[in-house]
C-alpha atoms as a PDB file:
ATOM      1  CA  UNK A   1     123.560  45.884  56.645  1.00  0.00           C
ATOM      2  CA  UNK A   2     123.460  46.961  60.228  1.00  0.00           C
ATOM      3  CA  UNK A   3     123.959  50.079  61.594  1.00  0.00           C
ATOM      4  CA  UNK A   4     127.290  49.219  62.900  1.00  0.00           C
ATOM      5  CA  UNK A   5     128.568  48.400  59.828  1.00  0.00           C
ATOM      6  CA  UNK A   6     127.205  51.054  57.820  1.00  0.00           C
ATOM      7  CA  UNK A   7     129.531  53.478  59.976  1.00  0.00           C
ATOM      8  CA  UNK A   8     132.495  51.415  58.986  1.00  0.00           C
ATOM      9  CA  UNK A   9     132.044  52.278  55.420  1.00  0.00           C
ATOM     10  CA  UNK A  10     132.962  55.580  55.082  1.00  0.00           C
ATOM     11  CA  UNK A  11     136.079  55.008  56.982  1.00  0.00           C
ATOM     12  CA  UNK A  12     137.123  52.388  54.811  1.00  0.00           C
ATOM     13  CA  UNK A  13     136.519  54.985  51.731  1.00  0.00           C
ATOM     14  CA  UNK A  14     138.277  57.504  53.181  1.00  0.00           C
ATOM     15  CA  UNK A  15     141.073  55.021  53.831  1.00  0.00           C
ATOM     16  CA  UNK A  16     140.864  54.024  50.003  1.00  0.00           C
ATOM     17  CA  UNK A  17     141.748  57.357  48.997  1.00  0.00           C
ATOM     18  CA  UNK A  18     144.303  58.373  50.882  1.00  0.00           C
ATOM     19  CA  UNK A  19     146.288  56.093  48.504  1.00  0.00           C
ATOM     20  CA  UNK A  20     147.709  57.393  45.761  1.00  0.00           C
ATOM     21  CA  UNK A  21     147.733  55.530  41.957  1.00  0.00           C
ATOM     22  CA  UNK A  22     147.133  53.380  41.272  1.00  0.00           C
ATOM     23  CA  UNK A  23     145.365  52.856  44.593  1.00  0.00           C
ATOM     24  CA  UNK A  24     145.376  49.777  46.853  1.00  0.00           C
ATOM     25  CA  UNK A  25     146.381  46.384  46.361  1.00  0.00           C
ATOM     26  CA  UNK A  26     143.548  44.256  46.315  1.00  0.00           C
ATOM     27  CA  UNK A  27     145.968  41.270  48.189  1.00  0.00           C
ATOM     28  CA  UNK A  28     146.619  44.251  51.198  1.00  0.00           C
ATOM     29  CA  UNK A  29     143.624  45.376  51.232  1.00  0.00           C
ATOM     30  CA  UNK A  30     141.757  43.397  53.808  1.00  0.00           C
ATOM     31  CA  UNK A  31     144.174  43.557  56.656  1.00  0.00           C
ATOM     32  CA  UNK A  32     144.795  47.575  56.050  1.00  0.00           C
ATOM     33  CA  UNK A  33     140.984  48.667  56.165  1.00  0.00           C
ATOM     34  CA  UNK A  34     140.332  45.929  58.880  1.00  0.00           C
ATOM     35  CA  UNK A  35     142.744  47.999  61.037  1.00  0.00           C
ATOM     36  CA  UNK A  36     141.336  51.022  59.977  1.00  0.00           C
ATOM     37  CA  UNK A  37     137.853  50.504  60.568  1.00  0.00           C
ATOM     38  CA  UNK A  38     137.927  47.577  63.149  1.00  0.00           C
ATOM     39  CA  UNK A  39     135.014  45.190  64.146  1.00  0.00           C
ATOM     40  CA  UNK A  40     134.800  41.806  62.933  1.00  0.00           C
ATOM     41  CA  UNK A  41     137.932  41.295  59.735  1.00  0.00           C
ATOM     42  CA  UNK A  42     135.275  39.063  58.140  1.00  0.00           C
ATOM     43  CA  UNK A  43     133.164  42.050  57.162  1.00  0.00           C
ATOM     44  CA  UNK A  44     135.878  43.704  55.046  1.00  0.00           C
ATOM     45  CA  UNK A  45     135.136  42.151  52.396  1.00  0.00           C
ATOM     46  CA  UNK A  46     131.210  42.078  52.748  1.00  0.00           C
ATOM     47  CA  UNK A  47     131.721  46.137  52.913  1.00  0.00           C
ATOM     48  CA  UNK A  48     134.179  46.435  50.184  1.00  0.00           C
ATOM     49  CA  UNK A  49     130.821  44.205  48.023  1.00  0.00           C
ATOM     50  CA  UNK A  50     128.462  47.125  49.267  1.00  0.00           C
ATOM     51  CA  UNK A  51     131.123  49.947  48.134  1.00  0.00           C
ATOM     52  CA  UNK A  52     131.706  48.565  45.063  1.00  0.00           C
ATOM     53  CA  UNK A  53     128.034  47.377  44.426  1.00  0.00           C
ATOM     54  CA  UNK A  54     126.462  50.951  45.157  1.00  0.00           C
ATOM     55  CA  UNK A  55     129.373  52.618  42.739  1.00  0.00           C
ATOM     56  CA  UNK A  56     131.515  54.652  45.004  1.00  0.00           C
ATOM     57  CA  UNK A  57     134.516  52.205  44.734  1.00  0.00           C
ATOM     58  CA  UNK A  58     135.751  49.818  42.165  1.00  0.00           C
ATOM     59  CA  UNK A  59     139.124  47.341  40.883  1.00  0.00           C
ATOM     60  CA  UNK A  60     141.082  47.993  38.629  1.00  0.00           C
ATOM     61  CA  UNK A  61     143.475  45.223  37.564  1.00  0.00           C
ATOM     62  CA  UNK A  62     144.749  44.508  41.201  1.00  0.00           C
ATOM     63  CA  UNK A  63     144.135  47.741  42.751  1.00  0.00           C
ATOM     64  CA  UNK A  64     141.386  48.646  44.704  1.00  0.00           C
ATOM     65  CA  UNK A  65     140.251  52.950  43.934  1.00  0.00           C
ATOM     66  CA  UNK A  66     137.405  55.483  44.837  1.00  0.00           C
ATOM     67  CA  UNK A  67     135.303  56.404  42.039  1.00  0.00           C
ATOM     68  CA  UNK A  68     134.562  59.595  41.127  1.00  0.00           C
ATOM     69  CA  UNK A  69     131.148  59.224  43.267  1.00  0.00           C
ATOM     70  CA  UNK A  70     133.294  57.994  45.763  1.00  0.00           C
ATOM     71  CA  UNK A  71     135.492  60.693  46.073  1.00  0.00           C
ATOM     72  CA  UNK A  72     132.593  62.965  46.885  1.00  0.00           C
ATOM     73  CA  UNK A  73     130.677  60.907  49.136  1.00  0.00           C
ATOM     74  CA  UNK A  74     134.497  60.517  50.621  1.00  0.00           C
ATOM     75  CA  UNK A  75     135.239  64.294  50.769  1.00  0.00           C
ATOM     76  CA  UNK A  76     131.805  65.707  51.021  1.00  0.00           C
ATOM     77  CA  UNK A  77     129.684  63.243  53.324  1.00  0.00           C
ATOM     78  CA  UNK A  78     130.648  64.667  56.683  1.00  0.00           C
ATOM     79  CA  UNK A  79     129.585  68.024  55.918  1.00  0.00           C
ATOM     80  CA  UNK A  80     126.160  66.779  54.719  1.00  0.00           C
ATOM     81  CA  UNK A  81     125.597  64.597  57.891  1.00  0.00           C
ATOM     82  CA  UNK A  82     125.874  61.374  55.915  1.00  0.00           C
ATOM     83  CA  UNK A  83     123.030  61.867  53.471  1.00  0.00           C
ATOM     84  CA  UNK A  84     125.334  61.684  50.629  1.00  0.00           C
ATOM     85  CA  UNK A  85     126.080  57.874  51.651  1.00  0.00           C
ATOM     86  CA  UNK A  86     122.668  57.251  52.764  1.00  0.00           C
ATOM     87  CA  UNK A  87     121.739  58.833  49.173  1.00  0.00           C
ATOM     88  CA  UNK A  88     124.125  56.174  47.377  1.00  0.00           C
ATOM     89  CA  UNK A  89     122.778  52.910  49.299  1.00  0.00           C
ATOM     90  CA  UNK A  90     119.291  53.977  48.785  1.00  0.00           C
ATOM     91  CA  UNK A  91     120.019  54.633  45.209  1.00  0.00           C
ATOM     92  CA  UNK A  92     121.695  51.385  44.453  1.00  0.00           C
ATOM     93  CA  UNK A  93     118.684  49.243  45.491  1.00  0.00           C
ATOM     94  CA  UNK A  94     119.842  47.497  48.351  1.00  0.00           C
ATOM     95  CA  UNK A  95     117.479  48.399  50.654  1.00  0.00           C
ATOM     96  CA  UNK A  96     114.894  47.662  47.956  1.00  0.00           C
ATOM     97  CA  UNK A  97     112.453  45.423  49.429  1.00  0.00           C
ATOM     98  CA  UNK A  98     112.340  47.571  52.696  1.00  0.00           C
ATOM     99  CA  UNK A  99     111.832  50.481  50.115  1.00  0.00           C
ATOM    100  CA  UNK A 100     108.872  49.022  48.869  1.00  0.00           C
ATOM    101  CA  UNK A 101     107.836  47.540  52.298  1.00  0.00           C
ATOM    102  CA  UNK A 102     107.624  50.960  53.528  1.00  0.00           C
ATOM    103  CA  UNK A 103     105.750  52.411  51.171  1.00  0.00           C
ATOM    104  CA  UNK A 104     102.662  49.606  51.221  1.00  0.00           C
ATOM    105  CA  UNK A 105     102.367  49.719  55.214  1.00  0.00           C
ATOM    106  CA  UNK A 106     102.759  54.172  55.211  1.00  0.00           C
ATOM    107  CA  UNK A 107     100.973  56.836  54.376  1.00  0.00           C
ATOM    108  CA  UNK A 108     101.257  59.753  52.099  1.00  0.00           C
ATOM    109  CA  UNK A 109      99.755  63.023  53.176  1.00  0.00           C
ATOM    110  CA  UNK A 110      98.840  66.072  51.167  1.00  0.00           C
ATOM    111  CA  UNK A 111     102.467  67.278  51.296  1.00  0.00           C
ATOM    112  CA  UNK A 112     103.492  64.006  50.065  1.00  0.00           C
ATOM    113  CA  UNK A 113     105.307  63.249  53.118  1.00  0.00           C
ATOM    114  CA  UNK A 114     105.443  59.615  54.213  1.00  0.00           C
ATOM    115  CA  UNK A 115     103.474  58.608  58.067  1.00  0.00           C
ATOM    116  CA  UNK A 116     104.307  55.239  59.580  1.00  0.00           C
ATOM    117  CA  UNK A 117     103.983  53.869  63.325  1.00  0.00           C
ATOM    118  CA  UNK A 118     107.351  53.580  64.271  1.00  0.00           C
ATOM    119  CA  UNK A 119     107.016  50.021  65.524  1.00  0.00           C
ATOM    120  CA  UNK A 120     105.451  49.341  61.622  1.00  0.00           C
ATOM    121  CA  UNK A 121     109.053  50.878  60.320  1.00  0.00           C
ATOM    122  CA  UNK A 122     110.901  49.238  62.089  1.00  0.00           C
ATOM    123  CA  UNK A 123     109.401  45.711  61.860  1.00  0.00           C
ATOM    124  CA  UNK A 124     109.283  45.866  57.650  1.00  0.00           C
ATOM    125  CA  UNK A 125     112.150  48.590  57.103  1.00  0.00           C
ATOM    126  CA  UNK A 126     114.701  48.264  59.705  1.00  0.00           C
ATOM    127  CA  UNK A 127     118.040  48.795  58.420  1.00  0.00           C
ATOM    128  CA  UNK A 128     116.419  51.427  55.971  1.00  0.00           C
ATOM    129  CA  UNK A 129     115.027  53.489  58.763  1.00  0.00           C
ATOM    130  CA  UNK A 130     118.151  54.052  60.493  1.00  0.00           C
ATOM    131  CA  UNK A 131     119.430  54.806  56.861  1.00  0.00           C
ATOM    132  CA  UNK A 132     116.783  57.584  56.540  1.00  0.00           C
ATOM    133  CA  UNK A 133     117.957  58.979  59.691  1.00  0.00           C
ATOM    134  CA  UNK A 134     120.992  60.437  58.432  1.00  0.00           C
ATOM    135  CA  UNK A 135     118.814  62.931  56.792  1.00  0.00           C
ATOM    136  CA  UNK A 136     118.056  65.445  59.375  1.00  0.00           C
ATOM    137  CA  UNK A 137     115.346  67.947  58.918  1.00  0.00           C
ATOM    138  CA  UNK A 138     113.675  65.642  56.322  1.00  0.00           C
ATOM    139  CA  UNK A 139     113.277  62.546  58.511  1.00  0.00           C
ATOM    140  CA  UNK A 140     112.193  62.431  62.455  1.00  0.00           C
ATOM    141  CA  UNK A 141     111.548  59.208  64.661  1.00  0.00           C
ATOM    142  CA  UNK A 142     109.462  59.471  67.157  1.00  0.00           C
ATOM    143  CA  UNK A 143     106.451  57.064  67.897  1.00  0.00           C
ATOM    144  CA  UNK A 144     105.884  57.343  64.517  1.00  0.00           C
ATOM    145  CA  UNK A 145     108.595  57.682  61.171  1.00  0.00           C
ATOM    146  CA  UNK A 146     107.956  60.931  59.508  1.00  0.00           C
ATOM    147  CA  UNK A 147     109.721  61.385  55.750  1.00  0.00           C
ATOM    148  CA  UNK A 148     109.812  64.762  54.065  1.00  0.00           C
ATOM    149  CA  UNK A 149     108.554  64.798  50.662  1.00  0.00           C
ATOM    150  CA  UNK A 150     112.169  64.756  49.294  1.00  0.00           C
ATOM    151  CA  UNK A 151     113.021  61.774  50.484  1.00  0.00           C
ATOM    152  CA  UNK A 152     109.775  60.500  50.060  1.00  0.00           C
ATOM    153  CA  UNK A 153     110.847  60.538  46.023  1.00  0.00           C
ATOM    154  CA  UNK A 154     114.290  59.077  46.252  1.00  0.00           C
ATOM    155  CA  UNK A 155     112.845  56.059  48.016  1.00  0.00           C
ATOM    156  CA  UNK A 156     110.120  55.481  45.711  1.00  0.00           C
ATOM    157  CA  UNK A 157     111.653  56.537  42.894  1.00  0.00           C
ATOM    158  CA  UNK A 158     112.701  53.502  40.112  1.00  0.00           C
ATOM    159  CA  UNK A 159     116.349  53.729  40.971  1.00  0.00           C
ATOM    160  CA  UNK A 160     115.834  53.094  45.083  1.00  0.00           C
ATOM    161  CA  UNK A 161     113.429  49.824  43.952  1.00  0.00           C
ATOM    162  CA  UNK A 162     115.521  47.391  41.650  1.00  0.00           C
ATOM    163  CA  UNK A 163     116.322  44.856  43.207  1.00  0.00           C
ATOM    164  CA  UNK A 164     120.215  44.380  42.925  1.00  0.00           C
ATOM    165  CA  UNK A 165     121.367  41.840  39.872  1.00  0.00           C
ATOM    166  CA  UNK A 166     120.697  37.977  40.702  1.00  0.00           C
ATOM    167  CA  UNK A 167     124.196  37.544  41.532  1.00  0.00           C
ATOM    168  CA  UNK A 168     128.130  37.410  40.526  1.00  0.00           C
ATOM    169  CA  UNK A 169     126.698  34.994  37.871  1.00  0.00           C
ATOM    170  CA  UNK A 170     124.438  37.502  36.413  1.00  0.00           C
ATOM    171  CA  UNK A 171     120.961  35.708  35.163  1.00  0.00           C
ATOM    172  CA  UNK A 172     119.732  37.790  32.447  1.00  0.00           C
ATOM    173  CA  UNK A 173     116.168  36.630  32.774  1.00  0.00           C
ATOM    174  CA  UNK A 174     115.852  37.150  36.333  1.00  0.00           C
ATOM    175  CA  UNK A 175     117.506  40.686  36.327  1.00  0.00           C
ATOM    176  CA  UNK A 176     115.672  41.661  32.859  1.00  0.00           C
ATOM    177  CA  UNK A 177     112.265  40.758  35.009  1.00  0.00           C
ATOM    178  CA  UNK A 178     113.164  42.332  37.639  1.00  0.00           C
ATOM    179  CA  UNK A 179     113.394  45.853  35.382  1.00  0.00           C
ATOM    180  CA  UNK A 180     109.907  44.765  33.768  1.00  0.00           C
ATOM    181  CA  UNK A 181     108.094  44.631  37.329  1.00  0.00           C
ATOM    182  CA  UNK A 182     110.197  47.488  38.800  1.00  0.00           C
ATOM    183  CA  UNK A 183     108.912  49.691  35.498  1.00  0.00           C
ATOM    184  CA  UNK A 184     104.850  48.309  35.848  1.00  0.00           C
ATOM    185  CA  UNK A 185     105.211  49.326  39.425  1.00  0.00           C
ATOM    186  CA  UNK A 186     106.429  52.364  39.387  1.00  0.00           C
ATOM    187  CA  UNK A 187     104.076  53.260  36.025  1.00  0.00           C
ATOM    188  CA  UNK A 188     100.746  51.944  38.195  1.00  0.00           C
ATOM    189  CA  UNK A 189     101.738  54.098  41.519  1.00  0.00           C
ATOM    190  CA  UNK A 190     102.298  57.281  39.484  1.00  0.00           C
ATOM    191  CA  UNK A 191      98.655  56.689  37.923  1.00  0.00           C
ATOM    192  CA  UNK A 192      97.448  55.343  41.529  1.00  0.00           C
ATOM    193  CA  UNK A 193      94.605  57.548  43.497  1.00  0.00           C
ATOM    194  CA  UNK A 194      96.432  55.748  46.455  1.00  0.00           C
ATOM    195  CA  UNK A 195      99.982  54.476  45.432  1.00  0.00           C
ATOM    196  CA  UNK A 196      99.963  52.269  48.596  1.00  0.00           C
ATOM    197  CA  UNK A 197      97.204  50.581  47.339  1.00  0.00           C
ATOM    198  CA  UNK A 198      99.654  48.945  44.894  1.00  0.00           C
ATOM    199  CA  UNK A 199     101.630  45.998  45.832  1.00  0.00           C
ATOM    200  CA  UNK A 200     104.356  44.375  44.063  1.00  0.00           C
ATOM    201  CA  UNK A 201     103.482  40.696  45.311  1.00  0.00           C
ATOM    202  CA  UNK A 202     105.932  38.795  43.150  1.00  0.00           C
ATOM    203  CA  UNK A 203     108.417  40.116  45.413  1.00  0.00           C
ATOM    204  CA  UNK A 204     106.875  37.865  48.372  1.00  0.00           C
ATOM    205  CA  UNK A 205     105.180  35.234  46.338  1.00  0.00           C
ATOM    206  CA  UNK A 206     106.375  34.171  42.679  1.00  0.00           C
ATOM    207  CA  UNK A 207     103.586  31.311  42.076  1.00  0.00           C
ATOM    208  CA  UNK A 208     100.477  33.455  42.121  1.00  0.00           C
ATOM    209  CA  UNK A 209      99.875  34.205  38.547  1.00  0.00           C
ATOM    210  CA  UNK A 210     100.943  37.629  38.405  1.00  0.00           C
ATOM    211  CA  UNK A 211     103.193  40.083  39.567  1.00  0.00           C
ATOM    212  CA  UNK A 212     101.288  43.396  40.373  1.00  0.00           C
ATOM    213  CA  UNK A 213      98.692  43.673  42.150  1.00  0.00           C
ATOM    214  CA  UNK A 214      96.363  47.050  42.330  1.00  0.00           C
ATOM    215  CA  UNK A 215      93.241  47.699  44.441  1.00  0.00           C
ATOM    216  CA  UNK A 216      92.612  50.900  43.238  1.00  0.00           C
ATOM    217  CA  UNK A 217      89.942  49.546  41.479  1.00  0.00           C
ATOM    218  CA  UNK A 218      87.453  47.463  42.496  1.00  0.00           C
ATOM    219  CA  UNK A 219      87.226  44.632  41.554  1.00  0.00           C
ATOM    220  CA  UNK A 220      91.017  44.909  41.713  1.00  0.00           C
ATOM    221  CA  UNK A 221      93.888  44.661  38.808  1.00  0.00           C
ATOM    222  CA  UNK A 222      96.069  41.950  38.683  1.00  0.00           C
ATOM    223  CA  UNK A 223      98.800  42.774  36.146  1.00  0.00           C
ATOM    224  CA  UNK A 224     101.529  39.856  34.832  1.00  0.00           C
ATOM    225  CA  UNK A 225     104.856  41.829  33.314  1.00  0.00           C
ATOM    226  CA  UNK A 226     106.663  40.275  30.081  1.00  0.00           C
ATOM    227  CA  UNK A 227     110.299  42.580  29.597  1.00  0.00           C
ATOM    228  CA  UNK A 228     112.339  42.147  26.344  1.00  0.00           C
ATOM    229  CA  UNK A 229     115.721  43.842  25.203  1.00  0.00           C
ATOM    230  CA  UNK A 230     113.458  43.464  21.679  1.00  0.00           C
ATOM    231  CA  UNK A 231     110.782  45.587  20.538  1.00  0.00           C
ATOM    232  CA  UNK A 232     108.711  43.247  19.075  1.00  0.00           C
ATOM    233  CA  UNK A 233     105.756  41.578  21.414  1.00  0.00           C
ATOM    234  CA  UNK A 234     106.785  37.865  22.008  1.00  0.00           C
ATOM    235  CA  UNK A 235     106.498  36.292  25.599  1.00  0.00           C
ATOM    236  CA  UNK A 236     105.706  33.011  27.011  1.00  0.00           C
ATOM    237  CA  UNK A 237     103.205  32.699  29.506  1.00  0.00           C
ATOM    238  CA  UNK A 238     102.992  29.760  32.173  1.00  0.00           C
ATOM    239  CA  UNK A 239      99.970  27.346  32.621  1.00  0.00           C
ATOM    240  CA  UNK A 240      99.442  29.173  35.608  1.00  0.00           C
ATOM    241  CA  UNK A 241      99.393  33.101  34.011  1.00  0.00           C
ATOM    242  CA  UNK A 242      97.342  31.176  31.281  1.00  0.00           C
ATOM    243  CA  UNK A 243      94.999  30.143  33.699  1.00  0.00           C
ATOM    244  CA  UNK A 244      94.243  33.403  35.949  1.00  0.00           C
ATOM    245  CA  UNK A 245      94.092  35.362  32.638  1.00  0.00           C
ATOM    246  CA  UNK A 246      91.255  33.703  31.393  1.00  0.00           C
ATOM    247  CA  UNK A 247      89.947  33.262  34.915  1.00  0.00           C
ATOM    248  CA  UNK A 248      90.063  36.863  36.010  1.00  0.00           C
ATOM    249  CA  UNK A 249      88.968  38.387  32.172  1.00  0.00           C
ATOM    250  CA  UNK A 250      89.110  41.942  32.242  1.00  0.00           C
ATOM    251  CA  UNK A 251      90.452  42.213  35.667  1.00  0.00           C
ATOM    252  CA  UNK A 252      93.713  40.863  34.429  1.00  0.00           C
ATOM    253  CA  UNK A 253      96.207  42.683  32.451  1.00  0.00           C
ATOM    254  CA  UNK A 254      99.568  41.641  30.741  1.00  0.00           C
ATOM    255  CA  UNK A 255     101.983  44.532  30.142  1.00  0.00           C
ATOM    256  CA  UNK A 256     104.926  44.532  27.541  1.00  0.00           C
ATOM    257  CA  UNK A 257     108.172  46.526  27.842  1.00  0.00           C
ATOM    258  CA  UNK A 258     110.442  46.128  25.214  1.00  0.00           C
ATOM    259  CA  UNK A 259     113.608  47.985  24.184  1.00  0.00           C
ATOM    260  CA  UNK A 260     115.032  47.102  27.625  1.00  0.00           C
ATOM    261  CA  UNK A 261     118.840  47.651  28.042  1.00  0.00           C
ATOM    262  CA  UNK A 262     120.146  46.178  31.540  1.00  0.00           C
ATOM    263  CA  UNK A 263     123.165  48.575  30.951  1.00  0.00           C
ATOM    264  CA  UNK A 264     121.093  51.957  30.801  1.00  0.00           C
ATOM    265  CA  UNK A 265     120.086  53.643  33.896  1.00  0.00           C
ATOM    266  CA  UNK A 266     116.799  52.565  35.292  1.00  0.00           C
ATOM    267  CA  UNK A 267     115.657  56.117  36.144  1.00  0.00           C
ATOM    268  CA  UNK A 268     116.725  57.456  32.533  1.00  0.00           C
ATOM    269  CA  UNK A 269     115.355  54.628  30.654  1.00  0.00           C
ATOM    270  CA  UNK A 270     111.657  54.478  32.517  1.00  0.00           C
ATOM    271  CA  UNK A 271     111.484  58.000  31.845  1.00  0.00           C
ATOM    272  CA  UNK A 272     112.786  56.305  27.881  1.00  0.00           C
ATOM    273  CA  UNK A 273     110.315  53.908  27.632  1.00  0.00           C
ATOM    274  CA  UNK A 274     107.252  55.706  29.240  1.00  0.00           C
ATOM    275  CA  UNK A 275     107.777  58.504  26.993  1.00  0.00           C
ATOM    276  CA  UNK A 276     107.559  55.932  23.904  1.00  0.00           C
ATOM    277  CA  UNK A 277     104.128  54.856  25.082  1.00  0.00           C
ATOM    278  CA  UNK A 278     105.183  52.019  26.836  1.00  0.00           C
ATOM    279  CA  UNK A 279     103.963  49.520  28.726  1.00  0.00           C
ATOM    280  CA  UNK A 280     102.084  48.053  25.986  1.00  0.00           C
ATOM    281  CA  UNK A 281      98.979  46.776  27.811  1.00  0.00           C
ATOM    282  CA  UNK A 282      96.805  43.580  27.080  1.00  0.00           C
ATOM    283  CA  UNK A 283      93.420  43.747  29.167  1.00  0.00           C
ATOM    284  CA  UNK A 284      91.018  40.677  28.082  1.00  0.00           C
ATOM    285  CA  UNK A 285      93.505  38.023  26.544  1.00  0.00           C
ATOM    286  CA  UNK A 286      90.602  35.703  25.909  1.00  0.00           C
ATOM    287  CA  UNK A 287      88.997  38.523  23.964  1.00  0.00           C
ATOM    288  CA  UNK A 288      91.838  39.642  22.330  1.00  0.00           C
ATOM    289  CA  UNK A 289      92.613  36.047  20.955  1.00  0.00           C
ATOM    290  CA  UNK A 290      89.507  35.745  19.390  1.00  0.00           C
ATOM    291  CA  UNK A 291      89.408  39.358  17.735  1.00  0.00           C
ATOM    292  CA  UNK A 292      93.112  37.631  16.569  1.00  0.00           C
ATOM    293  CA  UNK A 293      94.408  40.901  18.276  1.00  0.00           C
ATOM    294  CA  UNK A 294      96.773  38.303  19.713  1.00  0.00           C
ATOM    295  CA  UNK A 295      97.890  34.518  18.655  1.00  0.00           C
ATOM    296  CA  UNK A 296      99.019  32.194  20.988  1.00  0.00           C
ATOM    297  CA  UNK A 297     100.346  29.070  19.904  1.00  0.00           C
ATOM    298  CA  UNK A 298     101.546  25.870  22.890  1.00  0.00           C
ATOM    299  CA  UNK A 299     105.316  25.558  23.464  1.00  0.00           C
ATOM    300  CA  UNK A 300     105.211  22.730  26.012  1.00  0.00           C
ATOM    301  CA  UNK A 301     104.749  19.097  24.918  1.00  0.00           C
ATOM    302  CA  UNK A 302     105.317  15.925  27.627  1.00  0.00           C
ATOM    303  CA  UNK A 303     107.368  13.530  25.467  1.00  0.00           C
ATOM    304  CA  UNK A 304     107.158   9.347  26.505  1.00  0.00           C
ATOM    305  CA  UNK A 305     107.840   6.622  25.155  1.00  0.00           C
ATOM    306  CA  UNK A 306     104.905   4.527  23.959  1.00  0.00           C
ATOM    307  CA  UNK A 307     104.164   1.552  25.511  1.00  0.00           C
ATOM    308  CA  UNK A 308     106.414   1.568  28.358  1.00  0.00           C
ATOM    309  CA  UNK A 309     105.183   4.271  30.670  1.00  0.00           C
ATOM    310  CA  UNK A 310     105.635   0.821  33.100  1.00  0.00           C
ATOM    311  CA  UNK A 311     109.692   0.892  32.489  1.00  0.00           C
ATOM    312  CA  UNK A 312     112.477   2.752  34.321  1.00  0.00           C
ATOM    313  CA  UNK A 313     115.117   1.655  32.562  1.00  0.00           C
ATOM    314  CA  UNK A 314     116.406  -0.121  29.075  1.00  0.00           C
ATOM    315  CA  UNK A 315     115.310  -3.916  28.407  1.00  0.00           C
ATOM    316  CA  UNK A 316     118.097  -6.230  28.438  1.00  0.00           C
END
């Protein structure tokens, strides 16, 4: 999402409204914004995705409309200096890995403004940073990226750091993880001395073991996430999370959020969950087996035939 294009969008949402119901046809549509916002007429439809995808426009049997969000970023925006779009694509968790890029390579003062070197923001947050500079007054770029403590909480805030869904396909494990992590994250840098100090390093490497990874303490916490739309504790863990759990003892913690809804608002139901006590933390799984605080019974069998592990095929 380059800067470029970003300016496009609110002319193509001003350009949505200006037709009446039922709004747009969706066949039209590409050639009428294209001429309305110009550039390349490929992009149309990667910028009617983003509109749609951060809630300010949406289809409606074949007609393409502003939402009611949309109408006020559509009305509204100009006289804010574009923080009410910026607001909505930080919001929808697009920019989420730059989010939380930002955050690990900054630091917060004691008015919980963010400090970064300016070549550090724009090397791991690029197309965020120009983002944050609609926000006058609250952000400044000089030879360093300064971030009032306002915006500060929108980006690190739960809603500004899930990732978008897996896809058009929708993979409810993936996205139903993705809340899990998200939640642990957010829960560990609220408790954090140093919230930078927490790093969510699934997000860069998905075969370490775990997910979270906090030096607060020393020796450091590694934390694997299990999410469930049930309440009850049931998850699977991999040879792998099997192995660094027993391997790291203490030092490695397993946390359980249940009741997860991947309709509800992330921001409403973190606030939800935390206030039912959740996450459900298990510190010392090896311990906690053999106080039978936990059971843990294998799910994974390698299945052969016997006495043909020599074979590929059937014998004539």
């Amino acid at each position: 999402m380059t800067a470029v294009r970003v300016v496009r969008l609110p002319v193509m949402l001003t350009t949505i409204r200006k037709y009446p119901p039922p709004g747009i046809d969706t066949e039209k549509a590409r050639r009428h914004l294209w001429r309305q916002c110009g550039g390349p007429i490929d992009d149309v439809p990667l910028l009617l995705d983003v509109l749609m995808q951060i809630g300010l426009v949406e289809v409606q049997d074949t007609w393409l409309k502003v939402t009611k969000a949309g109408l006020k970023v559509a009305t509204q925006d100009h006289q804010s200096g574009g923080r009410l779009l910026g607001l909505a694509l930080i919001r929808s968790g697009l920019f989420a890995s730059q989010a939380r890029s930002l955050l690990e390579v900054s630091e917060i003062d004691v008015s919980r403004s963010l400090v970064c070197p300016r070549d550090l923001a724009l090397t791991f947050a690029p197309q965020l940073t120009g983002i944050l500079r609609r926000f006058a007054g609250s952000v400044v770029l000089t030879d360093r990226l300064t971030v009032a403590a306002d915006v500060v909480a929108e980006i690190s805030d739960v809603w500004s750091l899930l990732p978008p869904t897996a896809g058009p396909d929708f993979d409810y494990r993936k996205d139903m993880g993705n809340r899990g992590e998200l939640y642990s994250y957010q829960y560990c840098r609220l408790a954090a001395d140093d919230p930078a100090k927490v790093r969510w390093v699934a997000r860069d490497d998905e075969t370490l073991g775990y997910d979270i990874e906090d030096a607060n303490f020393a020796p450091k916490r590694m934390i694997e996430v299990k999410a469930s739309g049930d309440k009850s504790v049931r998850f699977f863990l991999s040879r792998n999370e099997w192995g660094m759990a027993h391997r790291f003892g203490d030092c490695y913690e397993i946390h359980f959020w249940g009741g997860i809804s991947l309709k509800a608002p992330v921001k409403d139901e973190f606030d939800k969950l935390t206030g039912l006590g959740y996450p459900l933390i298990f510190r010392g799984l090896e311990g906690m087996l053999a106080s039978n605080q936990l059971s843990a019974v294998p799910t994974q069998y390698l299945v052969t035939r016997s006495g043909a592990s020599e074979r590929t095929g059937p014998t004539e």
